[in-house]
PDB file of N, CA and C in Angstrom:
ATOM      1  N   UNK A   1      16.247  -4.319 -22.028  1.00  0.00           N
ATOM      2  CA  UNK A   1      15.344  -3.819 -21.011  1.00  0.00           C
ATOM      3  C   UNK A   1      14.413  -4.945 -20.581  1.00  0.00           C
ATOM      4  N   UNK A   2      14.280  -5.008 -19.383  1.00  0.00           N
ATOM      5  CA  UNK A   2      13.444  -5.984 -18.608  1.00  0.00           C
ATOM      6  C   UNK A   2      12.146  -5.264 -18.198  1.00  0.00           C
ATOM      7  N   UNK A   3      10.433  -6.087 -18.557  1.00  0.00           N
ATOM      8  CA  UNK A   3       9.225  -5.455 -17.923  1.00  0.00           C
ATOM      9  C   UNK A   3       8.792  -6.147 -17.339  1.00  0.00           C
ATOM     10  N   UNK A   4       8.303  -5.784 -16.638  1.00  0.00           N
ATOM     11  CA  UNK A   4       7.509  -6.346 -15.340  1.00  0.00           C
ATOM     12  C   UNK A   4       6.372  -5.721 -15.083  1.00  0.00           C
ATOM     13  N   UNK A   5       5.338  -6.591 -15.081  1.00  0.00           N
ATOM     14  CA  UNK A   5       3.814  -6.639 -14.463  1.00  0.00           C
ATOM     15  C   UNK A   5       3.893  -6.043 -12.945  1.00  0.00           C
ATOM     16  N   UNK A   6       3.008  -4.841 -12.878  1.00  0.00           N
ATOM     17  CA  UNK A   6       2.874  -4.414 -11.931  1.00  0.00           C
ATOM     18  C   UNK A   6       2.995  -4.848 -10.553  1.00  0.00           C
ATOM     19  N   UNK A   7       1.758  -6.367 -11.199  1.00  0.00           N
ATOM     20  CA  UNK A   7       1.057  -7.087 -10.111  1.00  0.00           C
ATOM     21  C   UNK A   7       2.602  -8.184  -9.501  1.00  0.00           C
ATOM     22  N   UNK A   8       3.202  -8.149 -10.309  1.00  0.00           N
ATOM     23  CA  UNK A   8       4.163  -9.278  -9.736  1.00  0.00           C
ATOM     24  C   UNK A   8       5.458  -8.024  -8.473  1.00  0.00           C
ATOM     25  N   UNK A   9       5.322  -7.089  -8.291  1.00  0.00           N
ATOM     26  CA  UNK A   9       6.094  -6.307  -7.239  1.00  0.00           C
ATOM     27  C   UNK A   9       5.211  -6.142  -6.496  1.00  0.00           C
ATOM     28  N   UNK A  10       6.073  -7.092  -5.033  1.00  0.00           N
ATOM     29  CA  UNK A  10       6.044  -6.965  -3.954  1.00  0.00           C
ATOM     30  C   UNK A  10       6.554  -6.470  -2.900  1.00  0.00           C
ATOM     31  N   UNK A  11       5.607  -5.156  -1.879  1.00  0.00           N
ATOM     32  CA  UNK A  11       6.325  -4.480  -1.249  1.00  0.00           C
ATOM     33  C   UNK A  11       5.879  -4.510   0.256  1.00  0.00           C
ATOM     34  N   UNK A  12       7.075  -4.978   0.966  1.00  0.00           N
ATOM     35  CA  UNK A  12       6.200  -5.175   2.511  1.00  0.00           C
ATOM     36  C   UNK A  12       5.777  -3.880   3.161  1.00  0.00           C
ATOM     37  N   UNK A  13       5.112  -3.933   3.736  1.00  0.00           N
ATOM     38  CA  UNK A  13       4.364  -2.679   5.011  1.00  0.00           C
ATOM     39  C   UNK A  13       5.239  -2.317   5.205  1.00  0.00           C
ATOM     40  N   UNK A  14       5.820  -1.165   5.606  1.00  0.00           N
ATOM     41  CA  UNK A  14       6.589  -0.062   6.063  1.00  0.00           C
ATOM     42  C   UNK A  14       7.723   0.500   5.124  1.00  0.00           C
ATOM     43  N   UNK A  15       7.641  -0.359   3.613  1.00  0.00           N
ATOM     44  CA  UNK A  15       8.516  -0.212   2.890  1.00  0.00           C
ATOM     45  C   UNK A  15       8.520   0.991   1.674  1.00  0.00           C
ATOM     46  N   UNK A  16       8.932   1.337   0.908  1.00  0.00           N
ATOM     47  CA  UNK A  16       8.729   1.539  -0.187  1.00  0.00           C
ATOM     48  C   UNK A  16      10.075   1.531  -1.588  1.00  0.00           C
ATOM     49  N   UNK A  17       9.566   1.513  -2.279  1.00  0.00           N
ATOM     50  CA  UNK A  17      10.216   1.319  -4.096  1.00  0.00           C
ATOM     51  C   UNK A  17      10.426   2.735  -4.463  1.00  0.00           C
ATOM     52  N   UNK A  18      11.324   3.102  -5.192  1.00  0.00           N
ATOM     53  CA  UNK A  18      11.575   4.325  -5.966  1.00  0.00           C
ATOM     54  C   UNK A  18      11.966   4.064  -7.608  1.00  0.00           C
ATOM     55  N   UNK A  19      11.220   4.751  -8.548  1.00  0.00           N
ATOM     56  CA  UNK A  19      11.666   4.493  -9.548  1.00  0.00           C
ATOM     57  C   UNK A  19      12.079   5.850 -10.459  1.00  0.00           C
ATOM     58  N   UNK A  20      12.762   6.032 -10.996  1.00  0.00           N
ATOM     59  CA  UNK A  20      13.506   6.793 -11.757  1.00  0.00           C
ATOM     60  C   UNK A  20      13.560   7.099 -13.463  1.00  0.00           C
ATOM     61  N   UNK A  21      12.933   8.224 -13.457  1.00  0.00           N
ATOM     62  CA  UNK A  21      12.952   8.386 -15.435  1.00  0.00           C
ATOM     63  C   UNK A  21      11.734   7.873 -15.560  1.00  0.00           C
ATOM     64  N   UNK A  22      10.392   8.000 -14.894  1.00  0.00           N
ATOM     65  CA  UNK A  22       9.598   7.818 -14.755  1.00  0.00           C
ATOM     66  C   UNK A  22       8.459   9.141 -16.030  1.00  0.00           C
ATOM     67  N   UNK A  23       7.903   9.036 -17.047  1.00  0.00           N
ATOM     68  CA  UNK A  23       7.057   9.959 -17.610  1.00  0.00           C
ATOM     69  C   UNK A  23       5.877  10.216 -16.244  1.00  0.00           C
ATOM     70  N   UNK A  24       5.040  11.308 -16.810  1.00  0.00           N
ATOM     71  CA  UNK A  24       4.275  11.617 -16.716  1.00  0.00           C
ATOM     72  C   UNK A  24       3.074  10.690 -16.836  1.00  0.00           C
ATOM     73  N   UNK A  25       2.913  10.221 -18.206  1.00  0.00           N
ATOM     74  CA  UNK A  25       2.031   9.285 -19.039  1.00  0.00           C
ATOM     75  C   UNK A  25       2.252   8.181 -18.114  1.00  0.00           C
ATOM     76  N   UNK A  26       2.785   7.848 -18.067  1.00  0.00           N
ATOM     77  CA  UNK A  26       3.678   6.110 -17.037  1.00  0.00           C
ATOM     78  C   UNK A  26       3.050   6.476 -15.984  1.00  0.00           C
ATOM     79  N   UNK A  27       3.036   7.530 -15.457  1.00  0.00           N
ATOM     80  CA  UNK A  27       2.708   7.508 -13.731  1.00  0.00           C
ATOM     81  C   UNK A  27       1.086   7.527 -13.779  1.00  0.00           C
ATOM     82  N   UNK A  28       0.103   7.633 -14.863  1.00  0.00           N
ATOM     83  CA  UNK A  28      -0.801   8.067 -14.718  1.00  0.00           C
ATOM     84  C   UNK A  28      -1.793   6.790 -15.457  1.00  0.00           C
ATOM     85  N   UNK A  29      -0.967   5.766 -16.332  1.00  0.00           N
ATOM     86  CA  UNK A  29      -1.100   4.855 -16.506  1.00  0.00           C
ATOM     87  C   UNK A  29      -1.014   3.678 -15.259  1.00  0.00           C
ATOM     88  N   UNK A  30       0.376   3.852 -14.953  1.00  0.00           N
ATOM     89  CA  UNK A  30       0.085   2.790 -13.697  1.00  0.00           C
ATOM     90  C   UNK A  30      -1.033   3.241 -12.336  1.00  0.00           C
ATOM     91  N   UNK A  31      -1.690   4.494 -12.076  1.00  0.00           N
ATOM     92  CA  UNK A  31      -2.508   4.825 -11.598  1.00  0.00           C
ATOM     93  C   UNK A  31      -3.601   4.181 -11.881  1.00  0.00           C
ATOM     94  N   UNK A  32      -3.828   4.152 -13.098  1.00  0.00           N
ATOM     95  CA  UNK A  32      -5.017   3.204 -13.906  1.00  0.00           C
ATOM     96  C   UNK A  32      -5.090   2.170 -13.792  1.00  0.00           C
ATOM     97  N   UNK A  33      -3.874   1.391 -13.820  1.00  0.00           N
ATOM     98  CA  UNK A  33      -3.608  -0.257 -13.454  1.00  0.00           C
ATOM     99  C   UNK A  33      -3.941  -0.617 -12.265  1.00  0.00           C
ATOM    100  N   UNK A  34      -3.489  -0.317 -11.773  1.00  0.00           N
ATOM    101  CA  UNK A  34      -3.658  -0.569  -9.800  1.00  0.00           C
ATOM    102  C   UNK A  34      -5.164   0.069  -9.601  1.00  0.00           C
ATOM    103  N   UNK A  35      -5.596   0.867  -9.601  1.00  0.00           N
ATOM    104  CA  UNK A  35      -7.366   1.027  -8.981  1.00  0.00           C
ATOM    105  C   UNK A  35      -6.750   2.097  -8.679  1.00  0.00           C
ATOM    106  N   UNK A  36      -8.365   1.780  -7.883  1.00  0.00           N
ATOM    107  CA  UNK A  36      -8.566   2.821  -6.363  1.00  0.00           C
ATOM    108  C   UNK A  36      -8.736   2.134  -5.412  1.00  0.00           C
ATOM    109  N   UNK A  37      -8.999   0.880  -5.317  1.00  0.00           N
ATOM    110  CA  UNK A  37      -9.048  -0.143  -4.370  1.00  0.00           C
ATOM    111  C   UNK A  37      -7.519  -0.594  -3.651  1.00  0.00           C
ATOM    112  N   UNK A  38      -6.495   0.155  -4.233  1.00  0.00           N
ATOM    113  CA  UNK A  38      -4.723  -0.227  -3.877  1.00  0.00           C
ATOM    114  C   UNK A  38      -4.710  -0.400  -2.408  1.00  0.00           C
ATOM    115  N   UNK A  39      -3.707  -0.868  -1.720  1.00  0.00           N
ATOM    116  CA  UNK A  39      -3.257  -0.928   0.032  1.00  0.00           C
ATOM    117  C   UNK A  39      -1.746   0.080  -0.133  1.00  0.00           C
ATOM    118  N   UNK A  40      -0.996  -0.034  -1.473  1.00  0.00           N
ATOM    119  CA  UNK A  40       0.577   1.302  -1.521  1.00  0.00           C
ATOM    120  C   UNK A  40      -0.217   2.568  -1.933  1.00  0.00           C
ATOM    121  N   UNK A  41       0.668   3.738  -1.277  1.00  0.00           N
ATOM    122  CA  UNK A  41       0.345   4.955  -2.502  1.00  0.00           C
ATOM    123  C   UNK A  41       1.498   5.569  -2.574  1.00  0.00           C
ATOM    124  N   UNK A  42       1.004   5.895  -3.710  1.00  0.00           N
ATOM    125  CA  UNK A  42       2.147   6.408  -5.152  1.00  0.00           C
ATOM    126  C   UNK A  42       2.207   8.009  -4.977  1.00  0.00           C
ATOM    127  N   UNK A  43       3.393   8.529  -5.110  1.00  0.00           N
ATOM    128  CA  UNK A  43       3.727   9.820  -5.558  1.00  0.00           C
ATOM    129  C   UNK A  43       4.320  10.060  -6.616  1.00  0.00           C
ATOM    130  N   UNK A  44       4.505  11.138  -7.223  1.00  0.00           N
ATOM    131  CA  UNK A  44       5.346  11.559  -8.046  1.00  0.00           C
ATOM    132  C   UNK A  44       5.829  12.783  -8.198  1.00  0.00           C
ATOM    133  N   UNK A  45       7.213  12.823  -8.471  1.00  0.00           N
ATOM    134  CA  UNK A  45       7.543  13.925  -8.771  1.00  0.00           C
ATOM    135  C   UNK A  45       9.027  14.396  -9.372  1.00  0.00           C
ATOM    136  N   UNK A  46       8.994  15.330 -10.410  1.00  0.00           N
ATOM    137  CA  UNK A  46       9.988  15.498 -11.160  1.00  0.00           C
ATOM    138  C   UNK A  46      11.040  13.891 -11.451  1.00  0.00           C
ATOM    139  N   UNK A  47       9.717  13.063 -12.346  1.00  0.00           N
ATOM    140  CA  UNK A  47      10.035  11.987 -12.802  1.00  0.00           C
ATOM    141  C   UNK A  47      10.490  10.906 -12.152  1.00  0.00           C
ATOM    142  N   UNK A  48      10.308  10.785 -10.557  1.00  0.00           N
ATOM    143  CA  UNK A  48      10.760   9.920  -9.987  1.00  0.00           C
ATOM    144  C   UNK A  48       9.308   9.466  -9.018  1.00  0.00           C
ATOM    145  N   UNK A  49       9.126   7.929  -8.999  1.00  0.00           N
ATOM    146  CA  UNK A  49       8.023   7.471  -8.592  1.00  0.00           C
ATOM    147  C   UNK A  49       8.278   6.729  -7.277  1.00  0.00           C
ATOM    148  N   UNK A  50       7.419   7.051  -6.123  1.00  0.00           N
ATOM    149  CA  UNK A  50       7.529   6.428  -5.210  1.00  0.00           C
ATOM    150  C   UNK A  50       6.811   5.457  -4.836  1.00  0.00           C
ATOM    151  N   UNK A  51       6.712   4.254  -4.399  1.00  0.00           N
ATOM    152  CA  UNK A  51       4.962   3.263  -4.284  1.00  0.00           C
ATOM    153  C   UNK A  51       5.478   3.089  -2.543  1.00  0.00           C
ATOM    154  N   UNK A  52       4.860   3.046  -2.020  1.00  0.00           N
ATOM    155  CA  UNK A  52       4.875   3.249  -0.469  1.00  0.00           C
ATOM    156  C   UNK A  52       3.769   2.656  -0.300  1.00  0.00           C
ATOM    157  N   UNK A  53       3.938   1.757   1.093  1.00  0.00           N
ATOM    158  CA  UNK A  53       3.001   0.970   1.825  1.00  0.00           C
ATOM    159  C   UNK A  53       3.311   0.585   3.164  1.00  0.00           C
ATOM    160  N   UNK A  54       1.622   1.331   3.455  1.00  0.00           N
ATOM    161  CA  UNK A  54       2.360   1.789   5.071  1.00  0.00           C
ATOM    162  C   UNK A  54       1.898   0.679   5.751  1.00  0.00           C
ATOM    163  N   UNK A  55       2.323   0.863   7.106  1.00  0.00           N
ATOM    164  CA  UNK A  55       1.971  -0.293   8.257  1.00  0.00           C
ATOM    165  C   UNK A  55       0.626  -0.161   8.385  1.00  0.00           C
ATOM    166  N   UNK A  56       0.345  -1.189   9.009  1.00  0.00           N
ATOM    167  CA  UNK A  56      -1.347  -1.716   8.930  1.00  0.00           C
ATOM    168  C   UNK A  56      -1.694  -0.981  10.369  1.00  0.00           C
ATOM    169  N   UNK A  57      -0.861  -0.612  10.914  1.00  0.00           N
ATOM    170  CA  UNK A  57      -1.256   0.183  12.668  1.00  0.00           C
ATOM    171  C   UNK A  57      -1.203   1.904  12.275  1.00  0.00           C
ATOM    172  N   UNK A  58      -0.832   2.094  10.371  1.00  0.00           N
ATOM    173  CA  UNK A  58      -0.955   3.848   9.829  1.00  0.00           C
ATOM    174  C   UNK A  58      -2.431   3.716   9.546  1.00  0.00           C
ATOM    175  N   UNK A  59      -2.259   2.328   8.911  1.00  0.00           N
ATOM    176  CA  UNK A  59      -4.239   2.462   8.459  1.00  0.00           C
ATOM    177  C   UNK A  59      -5.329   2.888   9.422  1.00  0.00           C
ATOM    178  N   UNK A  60      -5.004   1.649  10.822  1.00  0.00           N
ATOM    179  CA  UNK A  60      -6.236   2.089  11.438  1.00  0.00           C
ATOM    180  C   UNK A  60      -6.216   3.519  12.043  1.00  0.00           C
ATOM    181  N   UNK A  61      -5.370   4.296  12.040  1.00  0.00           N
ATOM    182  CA  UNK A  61      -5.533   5.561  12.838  1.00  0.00           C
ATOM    183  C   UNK A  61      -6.323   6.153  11.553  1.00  0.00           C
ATOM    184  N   UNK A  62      -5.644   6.142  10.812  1.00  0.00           N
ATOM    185  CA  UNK A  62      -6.568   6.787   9.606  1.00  0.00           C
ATOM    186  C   UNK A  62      -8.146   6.694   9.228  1.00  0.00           C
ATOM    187  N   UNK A  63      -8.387   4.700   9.153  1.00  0.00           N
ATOM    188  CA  UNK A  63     -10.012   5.021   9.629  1.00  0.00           C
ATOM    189  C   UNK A  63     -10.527   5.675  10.551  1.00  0.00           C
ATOM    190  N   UNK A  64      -9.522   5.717  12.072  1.00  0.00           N
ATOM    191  CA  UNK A  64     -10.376   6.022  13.176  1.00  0.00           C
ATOM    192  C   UNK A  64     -10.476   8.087  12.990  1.00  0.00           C
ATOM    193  N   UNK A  65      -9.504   8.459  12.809  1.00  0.00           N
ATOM    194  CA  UNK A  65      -9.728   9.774  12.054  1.00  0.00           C
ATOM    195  C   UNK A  65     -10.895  10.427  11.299  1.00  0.00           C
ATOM    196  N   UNK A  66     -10.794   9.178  10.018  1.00  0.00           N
ATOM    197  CA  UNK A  66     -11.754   9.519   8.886  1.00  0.00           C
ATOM    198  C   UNK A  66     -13.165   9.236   9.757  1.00  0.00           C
ATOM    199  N   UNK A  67     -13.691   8.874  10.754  1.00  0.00           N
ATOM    200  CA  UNK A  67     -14.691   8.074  11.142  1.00  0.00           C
ATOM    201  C   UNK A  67     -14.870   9.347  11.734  1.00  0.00           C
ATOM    202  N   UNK A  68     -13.889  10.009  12.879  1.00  0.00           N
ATOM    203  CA  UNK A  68     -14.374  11.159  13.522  1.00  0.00           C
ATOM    204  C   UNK A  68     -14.736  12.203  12.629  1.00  0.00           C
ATOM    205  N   UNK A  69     -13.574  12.404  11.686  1.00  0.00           N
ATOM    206  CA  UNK A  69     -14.753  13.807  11.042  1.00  0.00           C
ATOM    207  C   UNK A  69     -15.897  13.569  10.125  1.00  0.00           C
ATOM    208  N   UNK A  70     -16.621  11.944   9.901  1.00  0.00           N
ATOM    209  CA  UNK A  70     -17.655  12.057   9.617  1.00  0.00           C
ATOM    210  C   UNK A  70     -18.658  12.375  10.859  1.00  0.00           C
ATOM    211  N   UNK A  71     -18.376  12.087  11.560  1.00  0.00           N
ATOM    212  CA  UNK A  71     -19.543  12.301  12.809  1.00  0.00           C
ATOM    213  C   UNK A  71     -19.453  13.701  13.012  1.00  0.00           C
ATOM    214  N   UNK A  72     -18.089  14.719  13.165  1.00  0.00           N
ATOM    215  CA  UNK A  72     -18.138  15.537  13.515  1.00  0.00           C
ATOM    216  C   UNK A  72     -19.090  16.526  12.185  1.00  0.00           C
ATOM    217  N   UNK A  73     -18.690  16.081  10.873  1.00  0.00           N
ATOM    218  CA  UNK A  73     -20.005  16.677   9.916  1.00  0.00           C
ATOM    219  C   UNK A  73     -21.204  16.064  10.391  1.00  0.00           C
ATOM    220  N   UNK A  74     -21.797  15.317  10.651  1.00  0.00           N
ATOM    221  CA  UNK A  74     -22.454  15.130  10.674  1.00  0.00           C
ATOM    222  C   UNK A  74     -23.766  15.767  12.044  1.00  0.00           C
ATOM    223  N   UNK A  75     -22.888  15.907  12.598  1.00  0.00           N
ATOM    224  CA  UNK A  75     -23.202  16.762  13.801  1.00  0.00           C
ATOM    225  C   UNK A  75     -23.465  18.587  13.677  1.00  0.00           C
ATOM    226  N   UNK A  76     -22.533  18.480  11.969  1.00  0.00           N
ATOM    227  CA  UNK A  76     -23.482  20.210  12.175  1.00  0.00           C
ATOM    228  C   UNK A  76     -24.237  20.232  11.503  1.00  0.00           C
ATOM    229  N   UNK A  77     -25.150  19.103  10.977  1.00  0.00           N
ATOM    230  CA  UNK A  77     -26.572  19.445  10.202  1.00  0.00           C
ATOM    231  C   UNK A  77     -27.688  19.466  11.410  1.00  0.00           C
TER     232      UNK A  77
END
């Protein structure tokens, strides 16, 4: 069996990795490794792990989103 450091997989924008036979514990560990500061996100499910990293033109809609419904809370105080 071959391991590999998180930090050394590289995944371009629009891509993603699938991994297989994946625990529970494992998925929640490498959650821990990587932050909360990450640019991929991870799913899981029924032992199979996805790391996905989206295009940099998914991000900004997403700030510009997240930006509107702060104003829009902010507008009903």
């Amino acid at each position: 069996m071959v391991t590999l450091q998180l930090r050394q997989l590289g995944v371009p924008p629009g891509h993603r990795v699938l991994f297989h036979d994946v625990s529970w514990q494992e998925f929640e560990a490498i959650l821990e490794e990587l932050g909360e500061k990450r640019t991929s996100r991870l799913a899981y499910i029924n032992g199979t792990l996805e790391i996905r990293v989206p295009l940099p033109e998914h991000e900004k809609a997403k700030v510009i989103i997240g930006d509107l419904v702060k104003a829009l809370l902010l507008s009903i105080d």
